[in-house]
C-alpha atoms as a PDB file:
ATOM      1  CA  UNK A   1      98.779  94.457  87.566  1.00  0.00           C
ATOM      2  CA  UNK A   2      99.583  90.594  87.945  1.00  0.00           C
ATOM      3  CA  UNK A   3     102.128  88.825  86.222  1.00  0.00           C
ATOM      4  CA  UNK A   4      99.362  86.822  84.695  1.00  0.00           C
ATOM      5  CA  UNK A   5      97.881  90.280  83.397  1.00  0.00           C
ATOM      6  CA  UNK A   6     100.996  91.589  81.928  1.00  0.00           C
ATOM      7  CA  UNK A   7     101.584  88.426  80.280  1.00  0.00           C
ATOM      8  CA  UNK A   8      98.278  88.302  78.830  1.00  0.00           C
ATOM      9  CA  UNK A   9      98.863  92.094  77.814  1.00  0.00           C
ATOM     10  CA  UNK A  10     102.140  90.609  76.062  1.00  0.00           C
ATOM     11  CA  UNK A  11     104.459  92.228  78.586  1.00  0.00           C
ATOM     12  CA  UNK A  12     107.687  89.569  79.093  1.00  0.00           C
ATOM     13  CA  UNK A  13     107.871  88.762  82.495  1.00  0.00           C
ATOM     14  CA  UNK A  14     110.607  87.490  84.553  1.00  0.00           C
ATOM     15  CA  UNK A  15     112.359  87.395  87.874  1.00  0.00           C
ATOM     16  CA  UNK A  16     115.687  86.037  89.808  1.00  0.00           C
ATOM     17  CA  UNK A  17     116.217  84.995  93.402  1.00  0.00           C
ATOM     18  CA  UNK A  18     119.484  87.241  93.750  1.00  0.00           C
ATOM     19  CA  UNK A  19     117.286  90.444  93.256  1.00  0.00           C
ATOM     20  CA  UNK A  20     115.650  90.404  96.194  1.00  0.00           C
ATOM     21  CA  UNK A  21     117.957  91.701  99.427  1.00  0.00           C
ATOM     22  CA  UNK A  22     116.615  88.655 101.598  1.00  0.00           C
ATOM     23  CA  UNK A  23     118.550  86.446  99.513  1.00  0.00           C
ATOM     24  CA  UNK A  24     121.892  88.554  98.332  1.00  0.00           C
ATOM     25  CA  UNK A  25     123.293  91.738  99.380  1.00  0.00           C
ATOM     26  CA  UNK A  26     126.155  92.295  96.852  1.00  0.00           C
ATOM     27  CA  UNK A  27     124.957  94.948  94.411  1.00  0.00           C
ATOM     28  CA  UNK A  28     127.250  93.763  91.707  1.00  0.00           C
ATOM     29  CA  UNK A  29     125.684  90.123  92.081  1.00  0.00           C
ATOM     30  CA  UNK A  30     122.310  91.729  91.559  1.00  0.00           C
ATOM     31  CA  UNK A  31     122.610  93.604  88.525  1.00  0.00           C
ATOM     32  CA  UNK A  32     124.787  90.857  86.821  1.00  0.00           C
ATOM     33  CA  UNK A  33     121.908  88.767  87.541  1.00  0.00           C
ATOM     34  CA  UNK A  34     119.565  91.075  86.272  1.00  0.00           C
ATOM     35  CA  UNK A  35     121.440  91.448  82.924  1.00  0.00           C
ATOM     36  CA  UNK A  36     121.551  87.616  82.277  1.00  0.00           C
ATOM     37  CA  UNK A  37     118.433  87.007  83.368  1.00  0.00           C
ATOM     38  CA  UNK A  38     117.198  89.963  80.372  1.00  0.00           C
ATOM     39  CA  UNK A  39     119.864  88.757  77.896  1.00  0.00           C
ATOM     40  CA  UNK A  40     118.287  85.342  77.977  1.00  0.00           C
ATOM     41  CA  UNK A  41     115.185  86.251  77.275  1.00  0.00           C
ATOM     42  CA  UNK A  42     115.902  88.754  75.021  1.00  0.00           C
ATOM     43  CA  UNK A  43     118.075  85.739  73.295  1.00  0.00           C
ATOM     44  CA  UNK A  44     114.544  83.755  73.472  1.00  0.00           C
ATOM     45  CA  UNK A  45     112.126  86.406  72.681  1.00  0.00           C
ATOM     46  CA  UNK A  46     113.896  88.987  70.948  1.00  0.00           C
ATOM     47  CA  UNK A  47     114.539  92.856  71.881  1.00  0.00           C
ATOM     48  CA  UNK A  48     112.965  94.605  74.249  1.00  0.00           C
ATOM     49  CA  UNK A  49     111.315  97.724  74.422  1.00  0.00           C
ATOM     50  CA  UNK A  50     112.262  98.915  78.025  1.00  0.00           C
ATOM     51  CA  UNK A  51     112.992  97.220  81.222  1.00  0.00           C
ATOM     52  CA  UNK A  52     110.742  98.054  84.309  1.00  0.00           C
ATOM     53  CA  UNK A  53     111.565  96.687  87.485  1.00  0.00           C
ATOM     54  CA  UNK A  54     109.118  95.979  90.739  1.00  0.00           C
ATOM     55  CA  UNK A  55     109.219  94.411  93.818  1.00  0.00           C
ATOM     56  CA  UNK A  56     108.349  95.292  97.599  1.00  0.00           C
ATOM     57  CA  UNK A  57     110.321  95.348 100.664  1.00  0.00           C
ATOM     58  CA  UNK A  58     113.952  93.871 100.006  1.00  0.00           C
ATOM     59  CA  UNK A  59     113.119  93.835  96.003  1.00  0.00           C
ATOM     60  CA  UNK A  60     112.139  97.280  95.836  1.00  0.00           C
ATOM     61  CA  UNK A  61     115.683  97.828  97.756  1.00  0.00           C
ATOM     62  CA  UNK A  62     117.255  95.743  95.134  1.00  0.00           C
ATOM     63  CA  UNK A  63     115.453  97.565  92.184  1.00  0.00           C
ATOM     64  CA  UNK A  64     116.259 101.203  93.409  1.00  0.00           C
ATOM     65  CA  UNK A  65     120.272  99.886  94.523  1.00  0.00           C
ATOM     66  CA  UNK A  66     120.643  98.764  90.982  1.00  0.00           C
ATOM     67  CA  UNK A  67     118.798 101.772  88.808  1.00  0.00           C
ATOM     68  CA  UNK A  68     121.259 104.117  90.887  1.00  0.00           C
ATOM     69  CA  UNK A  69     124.409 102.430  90.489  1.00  0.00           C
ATOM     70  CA  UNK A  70     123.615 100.751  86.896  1.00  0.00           C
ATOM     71  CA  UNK A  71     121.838 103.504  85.049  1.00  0.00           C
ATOM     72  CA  UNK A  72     120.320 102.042  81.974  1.00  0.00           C
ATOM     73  CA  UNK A  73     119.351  98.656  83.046  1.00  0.00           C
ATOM     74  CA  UNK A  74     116.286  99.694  83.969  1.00  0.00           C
ATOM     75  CA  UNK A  75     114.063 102.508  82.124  1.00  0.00           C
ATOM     76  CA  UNK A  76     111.424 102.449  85.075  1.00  0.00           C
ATOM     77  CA  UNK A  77     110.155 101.149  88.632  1.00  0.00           C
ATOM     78  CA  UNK A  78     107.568 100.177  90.168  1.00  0.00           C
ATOM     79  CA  UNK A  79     108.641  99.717  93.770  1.00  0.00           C
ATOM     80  CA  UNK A  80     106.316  99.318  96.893  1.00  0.00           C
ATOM     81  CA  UNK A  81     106.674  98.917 100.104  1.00  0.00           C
ATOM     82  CA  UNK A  82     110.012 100.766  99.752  1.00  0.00           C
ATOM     83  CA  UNK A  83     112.026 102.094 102.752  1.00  0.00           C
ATOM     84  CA  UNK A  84     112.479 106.393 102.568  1.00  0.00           C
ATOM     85  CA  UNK A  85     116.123 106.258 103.183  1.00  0.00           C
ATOM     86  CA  UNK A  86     116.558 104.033 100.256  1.00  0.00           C
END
């Protein structure tokens, strides 16, 4: 599903640059990022349901780094083009 899809499905969308490995490789960076990044629209929009992360390559590295070490962020991924020892 596209971001224009979800939206239009009224699914919040959002993203940040330090969740993606090509850009940051400190896991505490990413998640912190993460959480601001939901607390502001959350702040915007109101509460959220559940949090589902996605990405490919580096951001699906990112999304599976920070659902292991911060459990609870997320409630669910969507990751492709994932690596198997990740």
């Amino acid at each position: 599903m596209t971001y224009v899809a979800a939206l239009g499905r009224g699914f919040g969308v959002l993203s940040t640059a330090l969740a993606n490995l090509g850009h940051n490789c400190n896991i505490v960076l990413q998640a912190e990022s993460l959480m601001m990044a939901k607390e502001r629209l959350i702040e915007q929009y109101g509460p959220v349901r559940y949090t589902i992360g996605t990405g490919c390559s580096g951001g699906s590295i990112v999304q599976n780094w920070v659902a292991n070490a911060y459990p609870g962020i997320y409630q669910g991924l969507l990751t492709t083009c994932s690596y198997p020892d990740v």
